[in-house]
N, C-alpha and C. Protein backbone atom coordinates (compact mmCIF):
# COMPACT_ATOMS: atom_id res chain seq x y z
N UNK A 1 0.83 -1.18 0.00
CA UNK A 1 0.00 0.00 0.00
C UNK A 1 0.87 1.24 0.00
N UNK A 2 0.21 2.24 -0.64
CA UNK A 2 0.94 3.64 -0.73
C UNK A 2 0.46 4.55 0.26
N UNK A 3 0.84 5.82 0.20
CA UNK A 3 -0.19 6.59 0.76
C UNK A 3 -0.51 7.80 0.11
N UNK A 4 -2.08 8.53 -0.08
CA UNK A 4 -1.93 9.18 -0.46
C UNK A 4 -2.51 10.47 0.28
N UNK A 5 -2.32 12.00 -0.47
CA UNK A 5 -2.27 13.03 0.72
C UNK A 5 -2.45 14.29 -0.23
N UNK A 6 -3.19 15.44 0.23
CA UNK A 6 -2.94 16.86 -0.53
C UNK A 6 -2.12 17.14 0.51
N UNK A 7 -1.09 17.99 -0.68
CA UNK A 7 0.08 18.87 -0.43
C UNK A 7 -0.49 20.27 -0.37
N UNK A 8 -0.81 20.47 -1.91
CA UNK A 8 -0.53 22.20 -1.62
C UNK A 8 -1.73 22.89 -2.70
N UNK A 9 -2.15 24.22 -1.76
CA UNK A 9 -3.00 24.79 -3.02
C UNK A 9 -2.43 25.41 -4.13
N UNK A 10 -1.59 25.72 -3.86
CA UNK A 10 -0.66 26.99 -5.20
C UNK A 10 0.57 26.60 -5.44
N UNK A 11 1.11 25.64 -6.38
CA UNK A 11 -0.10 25.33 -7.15
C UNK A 11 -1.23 24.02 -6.71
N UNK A 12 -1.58 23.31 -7.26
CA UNK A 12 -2.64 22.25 -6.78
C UNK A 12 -2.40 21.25 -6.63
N UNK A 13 -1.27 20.65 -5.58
CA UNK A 13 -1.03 19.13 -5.58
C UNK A 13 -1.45 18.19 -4.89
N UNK A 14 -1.25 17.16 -5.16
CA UNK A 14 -1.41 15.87 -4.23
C UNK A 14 -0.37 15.03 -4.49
N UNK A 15 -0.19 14.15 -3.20
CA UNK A 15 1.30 13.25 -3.65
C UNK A 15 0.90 11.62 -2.63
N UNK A 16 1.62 11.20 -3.76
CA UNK A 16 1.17 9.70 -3.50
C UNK A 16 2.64 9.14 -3.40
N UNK A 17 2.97 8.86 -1.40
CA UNK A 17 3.92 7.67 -1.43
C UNK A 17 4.02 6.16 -1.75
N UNK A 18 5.17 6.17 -2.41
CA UNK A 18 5.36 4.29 -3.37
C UNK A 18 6.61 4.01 -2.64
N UNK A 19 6.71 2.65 -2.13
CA UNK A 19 7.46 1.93 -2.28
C UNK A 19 8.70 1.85 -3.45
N UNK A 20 10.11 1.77 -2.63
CA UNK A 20 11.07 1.81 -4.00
C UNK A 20 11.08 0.66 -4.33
N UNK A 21 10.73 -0.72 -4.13
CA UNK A 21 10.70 -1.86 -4.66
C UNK A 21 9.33 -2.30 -5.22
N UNK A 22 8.53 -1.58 -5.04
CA UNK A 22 6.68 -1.60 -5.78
C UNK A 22 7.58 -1.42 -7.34
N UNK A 23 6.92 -3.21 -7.57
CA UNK A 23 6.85 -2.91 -9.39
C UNK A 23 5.93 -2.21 -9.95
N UNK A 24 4.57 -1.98 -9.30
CA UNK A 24 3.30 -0.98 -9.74
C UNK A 24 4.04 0.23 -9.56
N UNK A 25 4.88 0.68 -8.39
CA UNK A 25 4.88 2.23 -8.34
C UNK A 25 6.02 2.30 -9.28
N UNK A 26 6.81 1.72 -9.81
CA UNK A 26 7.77 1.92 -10.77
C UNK A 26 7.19 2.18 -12.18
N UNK A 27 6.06 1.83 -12.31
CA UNK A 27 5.51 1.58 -14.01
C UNK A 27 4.62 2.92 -13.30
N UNK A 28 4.02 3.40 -12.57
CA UNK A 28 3.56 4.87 -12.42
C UNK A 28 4.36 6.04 -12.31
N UNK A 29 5.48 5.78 -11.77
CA UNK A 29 6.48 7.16 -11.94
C UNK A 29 6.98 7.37 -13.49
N UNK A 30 6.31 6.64 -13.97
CA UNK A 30 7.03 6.52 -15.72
C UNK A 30 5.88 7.36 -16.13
N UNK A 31 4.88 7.23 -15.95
CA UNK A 31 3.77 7.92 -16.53
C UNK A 31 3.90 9.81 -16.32
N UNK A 32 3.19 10.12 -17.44
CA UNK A 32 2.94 11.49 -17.55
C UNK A 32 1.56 11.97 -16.72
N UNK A 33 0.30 11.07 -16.92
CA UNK A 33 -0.71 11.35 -16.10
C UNK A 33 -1.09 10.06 -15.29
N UNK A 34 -1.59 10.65 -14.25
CA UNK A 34 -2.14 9.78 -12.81
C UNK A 34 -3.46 10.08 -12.80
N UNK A 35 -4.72 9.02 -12.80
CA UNK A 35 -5.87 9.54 -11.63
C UNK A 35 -6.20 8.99 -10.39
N UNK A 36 -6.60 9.31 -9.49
CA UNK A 36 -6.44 9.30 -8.11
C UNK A 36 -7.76 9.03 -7.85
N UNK A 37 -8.39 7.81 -7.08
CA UNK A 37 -9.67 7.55 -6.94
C UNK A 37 -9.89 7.94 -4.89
N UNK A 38 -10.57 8.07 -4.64
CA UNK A 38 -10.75 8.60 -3.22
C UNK A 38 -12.10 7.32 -3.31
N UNK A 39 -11.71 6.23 -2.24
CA UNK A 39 -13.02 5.25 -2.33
C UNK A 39 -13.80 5.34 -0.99
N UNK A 40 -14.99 4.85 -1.04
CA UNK A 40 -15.89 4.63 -0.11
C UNK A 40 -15.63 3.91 0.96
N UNK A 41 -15.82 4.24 2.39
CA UNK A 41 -15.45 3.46 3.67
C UNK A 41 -15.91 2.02 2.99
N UNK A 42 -16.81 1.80 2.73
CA UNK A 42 -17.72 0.61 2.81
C UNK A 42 -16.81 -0.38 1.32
N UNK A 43 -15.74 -0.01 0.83
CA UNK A 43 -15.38 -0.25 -0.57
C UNK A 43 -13.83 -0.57 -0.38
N UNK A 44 -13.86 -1.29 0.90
CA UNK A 44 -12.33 -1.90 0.57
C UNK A 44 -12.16 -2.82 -0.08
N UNK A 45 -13.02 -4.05 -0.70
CA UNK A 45 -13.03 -4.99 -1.56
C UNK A 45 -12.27 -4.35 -2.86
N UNK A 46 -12.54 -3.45 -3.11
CA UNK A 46 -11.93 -2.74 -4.41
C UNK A 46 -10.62 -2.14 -4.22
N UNK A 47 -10.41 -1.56 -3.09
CA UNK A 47 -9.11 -1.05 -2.58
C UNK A 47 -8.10 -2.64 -2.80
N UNK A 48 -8.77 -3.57 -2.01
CA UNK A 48 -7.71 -5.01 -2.32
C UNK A 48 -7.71 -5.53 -3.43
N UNK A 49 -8.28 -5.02 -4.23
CA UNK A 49 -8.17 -5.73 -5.65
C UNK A 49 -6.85 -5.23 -6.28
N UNK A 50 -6.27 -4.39 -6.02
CA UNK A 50 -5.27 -3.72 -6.39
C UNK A 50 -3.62 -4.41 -5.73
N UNK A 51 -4.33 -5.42 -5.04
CA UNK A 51 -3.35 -6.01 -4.21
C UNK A 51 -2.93 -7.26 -5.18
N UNK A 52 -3.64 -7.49 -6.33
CA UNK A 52 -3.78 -8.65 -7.38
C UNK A 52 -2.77 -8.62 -8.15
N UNK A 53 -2.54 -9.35 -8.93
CA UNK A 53 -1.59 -9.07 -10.28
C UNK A 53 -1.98 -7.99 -10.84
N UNK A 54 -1.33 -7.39 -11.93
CA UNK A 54 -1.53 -6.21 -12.44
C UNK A 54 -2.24 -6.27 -13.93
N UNK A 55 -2.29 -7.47 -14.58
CA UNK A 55 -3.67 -7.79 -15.67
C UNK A 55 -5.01 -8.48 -14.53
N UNK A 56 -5.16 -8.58 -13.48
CA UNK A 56 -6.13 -8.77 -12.79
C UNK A 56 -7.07 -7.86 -12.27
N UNK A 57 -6.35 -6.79 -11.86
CA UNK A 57 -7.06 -5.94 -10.87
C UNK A 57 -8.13 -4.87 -11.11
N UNK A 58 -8.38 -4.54 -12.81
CA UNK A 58 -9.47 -4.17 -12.87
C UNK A 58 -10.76 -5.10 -13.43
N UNK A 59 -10.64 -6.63 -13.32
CA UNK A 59 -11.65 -7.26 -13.67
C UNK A 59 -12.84 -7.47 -12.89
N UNK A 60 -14.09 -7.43 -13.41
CA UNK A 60 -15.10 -7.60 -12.92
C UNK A 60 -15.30 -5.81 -11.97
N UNK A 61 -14.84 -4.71 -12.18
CA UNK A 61 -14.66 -3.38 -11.43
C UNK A 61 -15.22 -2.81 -12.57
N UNK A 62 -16.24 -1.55 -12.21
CA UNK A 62 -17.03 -1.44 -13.01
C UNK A 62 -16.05 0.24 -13.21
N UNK A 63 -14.93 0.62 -14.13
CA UNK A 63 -14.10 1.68 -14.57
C UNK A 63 -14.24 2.13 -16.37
N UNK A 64 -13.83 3.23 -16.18
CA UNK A 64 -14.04 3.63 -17.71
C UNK A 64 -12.88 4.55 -17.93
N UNK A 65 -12.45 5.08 -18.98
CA UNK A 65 -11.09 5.76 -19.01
C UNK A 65 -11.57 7.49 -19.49
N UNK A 66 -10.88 7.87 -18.68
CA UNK A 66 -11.24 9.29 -18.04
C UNK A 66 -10.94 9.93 -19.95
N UNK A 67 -11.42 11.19 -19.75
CA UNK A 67 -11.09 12.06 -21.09
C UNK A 67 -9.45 12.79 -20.93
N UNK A 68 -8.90 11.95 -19.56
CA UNK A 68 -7.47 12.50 -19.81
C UNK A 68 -6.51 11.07 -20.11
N UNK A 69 -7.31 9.97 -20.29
CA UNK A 69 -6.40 8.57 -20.90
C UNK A 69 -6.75 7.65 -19.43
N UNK A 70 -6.70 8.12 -18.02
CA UNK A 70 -6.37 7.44 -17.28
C UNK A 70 -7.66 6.45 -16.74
N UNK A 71 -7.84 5.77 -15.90
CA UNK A 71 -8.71 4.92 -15.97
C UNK A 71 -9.23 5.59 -14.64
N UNK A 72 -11.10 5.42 -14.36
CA UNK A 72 -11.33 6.27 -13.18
C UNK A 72 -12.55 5.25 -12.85
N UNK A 73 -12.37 4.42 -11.42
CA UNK A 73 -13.17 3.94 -10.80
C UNK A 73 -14.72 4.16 -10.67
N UNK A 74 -15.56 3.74 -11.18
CA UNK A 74 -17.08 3.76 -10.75
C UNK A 74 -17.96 4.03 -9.69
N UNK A 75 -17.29 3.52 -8.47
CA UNK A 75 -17.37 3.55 -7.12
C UNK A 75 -16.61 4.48 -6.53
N UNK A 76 -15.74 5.40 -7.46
CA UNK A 76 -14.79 6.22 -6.33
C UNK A 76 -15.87 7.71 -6.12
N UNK A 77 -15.35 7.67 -4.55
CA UNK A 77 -16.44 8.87 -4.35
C UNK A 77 -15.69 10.78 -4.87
N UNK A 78 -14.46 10.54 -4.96
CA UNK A 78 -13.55 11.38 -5.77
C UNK A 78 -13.02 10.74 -6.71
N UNK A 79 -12.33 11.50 -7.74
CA UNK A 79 -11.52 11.23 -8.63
C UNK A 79 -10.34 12.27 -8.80
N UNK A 80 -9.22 12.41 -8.43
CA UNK A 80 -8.14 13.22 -9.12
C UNK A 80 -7.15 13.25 -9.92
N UNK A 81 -7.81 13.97 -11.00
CA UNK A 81 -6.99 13.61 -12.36
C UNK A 81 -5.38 14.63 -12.08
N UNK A 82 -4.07 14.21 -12.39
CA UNK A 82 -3.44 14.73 -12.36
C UNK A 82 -2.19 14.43 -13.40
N UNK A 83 -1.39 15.96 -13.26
CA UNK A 83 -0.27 15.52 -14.76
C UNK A 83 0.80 15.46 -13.63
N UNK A 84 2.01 14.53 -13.52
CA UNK A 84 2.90 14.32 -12.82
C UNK A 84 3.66 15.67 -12.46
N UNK A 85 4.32 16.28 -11.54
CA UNK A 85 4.56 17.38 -11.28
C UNK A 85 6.20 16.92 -10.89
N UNK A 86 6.69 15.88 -10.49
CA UNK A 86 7.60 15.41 -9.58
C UNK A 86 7.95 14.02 -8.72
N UNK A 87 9.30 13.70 -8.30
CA UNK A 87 9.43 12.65 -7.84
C UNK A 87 10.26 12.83 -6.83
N UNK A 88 9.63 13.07 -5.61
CA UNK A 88 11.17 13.28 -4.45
C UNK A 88 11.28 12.04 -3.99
N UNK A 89 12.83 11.77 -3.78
CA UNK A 89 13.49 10.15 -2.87
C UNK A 89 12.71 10.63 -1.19
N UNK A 90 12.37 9.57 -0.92
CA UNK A 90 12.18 9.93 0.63
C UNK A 90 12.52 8.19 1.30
N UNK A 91 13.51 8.01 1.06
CA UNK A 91 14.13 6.89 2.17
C UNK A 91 13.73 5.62 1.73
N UNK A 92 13.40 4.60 1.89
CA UNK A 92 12.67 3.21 1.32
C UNK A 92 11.53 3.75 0.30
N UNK A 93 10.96 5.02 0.10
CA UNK A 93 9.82 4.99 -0.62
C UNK A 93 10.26 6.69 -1.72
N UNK A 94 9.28 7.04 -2.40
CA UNK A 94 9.58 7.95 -3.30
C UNK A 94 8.02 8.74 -2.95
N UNK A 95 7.88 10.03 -3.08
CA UNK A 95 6.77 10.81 -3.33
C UNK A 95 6.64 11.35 -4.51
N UNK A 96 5.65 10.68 -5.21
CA UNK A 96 5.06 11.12 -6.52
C UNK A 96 4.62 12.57 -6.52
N UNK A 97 4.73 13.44 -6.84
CA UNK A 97 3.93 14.68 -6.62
C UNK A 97 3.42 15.05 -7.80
N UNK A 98 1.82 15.21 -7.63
CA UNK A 98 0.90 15.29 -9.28
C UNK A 98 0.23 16.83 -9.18
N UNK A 99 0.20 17.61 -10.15
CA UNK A 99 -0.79 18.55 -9.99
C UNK A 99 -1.75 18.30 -10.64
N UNK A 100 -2.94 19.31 -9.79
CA UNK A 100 -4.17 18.66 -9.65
C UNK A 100 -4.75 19.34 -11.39
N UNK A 101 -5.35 18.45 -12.66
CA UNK A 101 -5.71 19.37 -13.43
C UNK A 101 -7.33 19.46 -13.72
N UNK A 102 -7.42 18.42 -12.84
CA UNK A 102 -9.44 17.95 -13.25
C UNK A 102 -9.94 17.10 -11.82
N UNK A 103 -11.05 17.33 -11.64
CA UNK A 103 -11.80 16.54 -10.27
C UNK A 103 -13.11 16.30 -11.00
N UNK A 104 -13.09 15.09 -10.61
CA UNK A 104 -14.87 14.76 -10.43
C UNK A 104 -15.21 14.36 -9.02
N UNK A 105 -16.65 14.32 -8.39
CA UNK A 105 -17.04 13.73 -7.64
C UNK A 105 -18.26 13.02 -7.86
N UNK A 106 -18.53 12.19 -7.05
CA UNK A 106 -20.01 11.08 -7.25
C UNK A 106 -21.05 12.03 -6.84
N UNK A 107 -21.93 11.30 -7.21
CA UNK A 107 -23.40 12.39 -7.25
C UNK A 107 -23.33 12.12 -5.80
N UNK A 108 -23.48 10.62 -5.23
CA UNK A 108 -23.97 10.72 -3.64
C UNK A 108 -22.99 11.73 -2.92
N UNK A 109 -22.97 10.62 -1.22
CA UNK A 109 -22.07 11.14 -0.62
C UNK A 109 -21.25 9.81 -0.03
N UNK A 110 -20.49 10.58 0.30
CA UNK A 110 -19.85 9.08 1.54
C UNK A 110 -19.07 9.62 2.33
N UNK A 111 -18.32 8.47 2.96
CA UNK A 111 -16.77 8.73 4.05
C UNK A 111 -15.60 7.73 3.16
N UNK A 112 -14.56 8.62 3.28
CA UNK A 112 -13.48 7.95 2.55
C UNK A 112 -12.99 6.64 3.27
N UNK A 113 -12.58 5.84 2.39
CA UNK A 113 -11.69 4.40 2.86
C UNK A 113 -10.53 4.73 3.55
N UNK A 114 -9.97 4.93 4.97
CA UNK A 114 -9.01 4.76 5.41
C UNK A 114 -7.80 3.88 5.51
N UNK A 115 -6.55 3.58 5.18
CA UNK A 115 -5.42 2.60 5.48
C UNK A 115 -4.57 3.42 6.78
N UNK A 116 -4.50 2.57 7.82
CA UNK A 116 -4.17 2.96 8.86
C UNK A 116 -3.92 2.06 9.68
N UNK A 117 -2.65 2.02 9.85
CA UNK A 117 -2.02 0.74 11.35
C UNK A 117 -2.26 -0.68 10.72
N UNK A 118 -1.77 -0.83 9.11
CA UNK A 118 -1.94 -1.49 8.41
C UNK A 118 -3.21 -2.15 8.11
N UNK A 119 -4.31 -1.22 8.03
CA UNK A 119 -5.29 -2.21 7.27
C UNK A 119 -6.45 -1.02 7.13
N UNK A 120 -7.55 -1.40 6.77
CA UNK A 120 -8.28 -0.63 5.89
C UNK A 120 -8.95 -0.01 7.10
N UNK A 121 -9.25 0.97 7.30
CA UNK A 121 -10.21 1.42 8.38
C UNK A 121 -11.46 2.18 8.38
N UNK A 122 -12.17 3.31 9.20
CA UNK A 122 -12.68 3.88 8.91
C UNK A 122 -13.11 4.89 10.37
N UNK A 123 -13.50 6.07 9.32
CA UNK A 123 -13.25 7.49 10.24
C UNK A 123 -14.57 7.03 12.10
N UNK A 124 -14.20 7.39 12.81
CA UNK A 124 -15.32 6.98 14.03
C UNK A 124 -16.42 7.86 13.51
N UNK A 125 -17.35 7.64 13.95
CA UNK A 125 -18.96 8.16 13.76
C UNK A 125 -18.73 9.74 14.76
N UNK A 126 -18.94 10.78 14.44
CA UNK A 126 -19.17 11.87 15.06
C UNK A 126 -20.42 11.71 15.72
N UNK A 127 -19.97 12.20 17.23
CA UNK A 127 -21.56 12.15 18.66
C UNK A 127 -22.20 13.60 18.06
């Protein structure tokens, strides 16, 4: 698992830590564009699908490919389309840094899928 995070408004980033031995994050730092799915608490089944081989993991996932090439989840309750901005070393892992050039969101609503203390979590219920 990576992690991902907004950086900065000006300009508009977000950055996604990879693993320096992730063969997935190696074939993404090659890329020019990234999209960034933000999934549903209730939607870690899909978050682990990504844990699959890499001709596996979008089968049977209901995705379509964004009008910027990249592929954008069905179920994601965000989407952030981004053009690669950067790659800083940060120790065993690398930070991708993308600026932000397009967002969608889902009509509903939700709470995002958390990874935390190794495993999928989710935000506590506000009293």
């Amino acid at each position: 698992m990576g992690t991902f995070t907004t950086v900065s408004l000006e300009p508009l980033l977000v950055g996604f830590f990879g693993d320096n031995n992730s063969f997935t994050f190696g074939l993404l730092s090659d890329l020019d564009r990234i999209s960034f799915s933000v999934l549903d608490q209730e939607d870690a089944d899909t978050a682990n699908r990504f844990r699959l081989p890499g001709d596996e993991r979008f089968d049977g996932l209901d995705w379509s490919a964004s009008s910027h090439g990249t592929p954008v989840l069905g179920s994601a309750l965000m989407t952030f389309h981004t053009r690669v901005h950067s790659l800083v070393p940060a120790g065993d892992h690398q930070l991708l840094l993308g600026e932000v050039i397009d967002m969608e969101t889902a009509a509903g609503s939700g709470r995002a899928l958390l990874f935390a203390e190794g495993k999928m979590t989710q935000l506590a219920e506000q009293s």
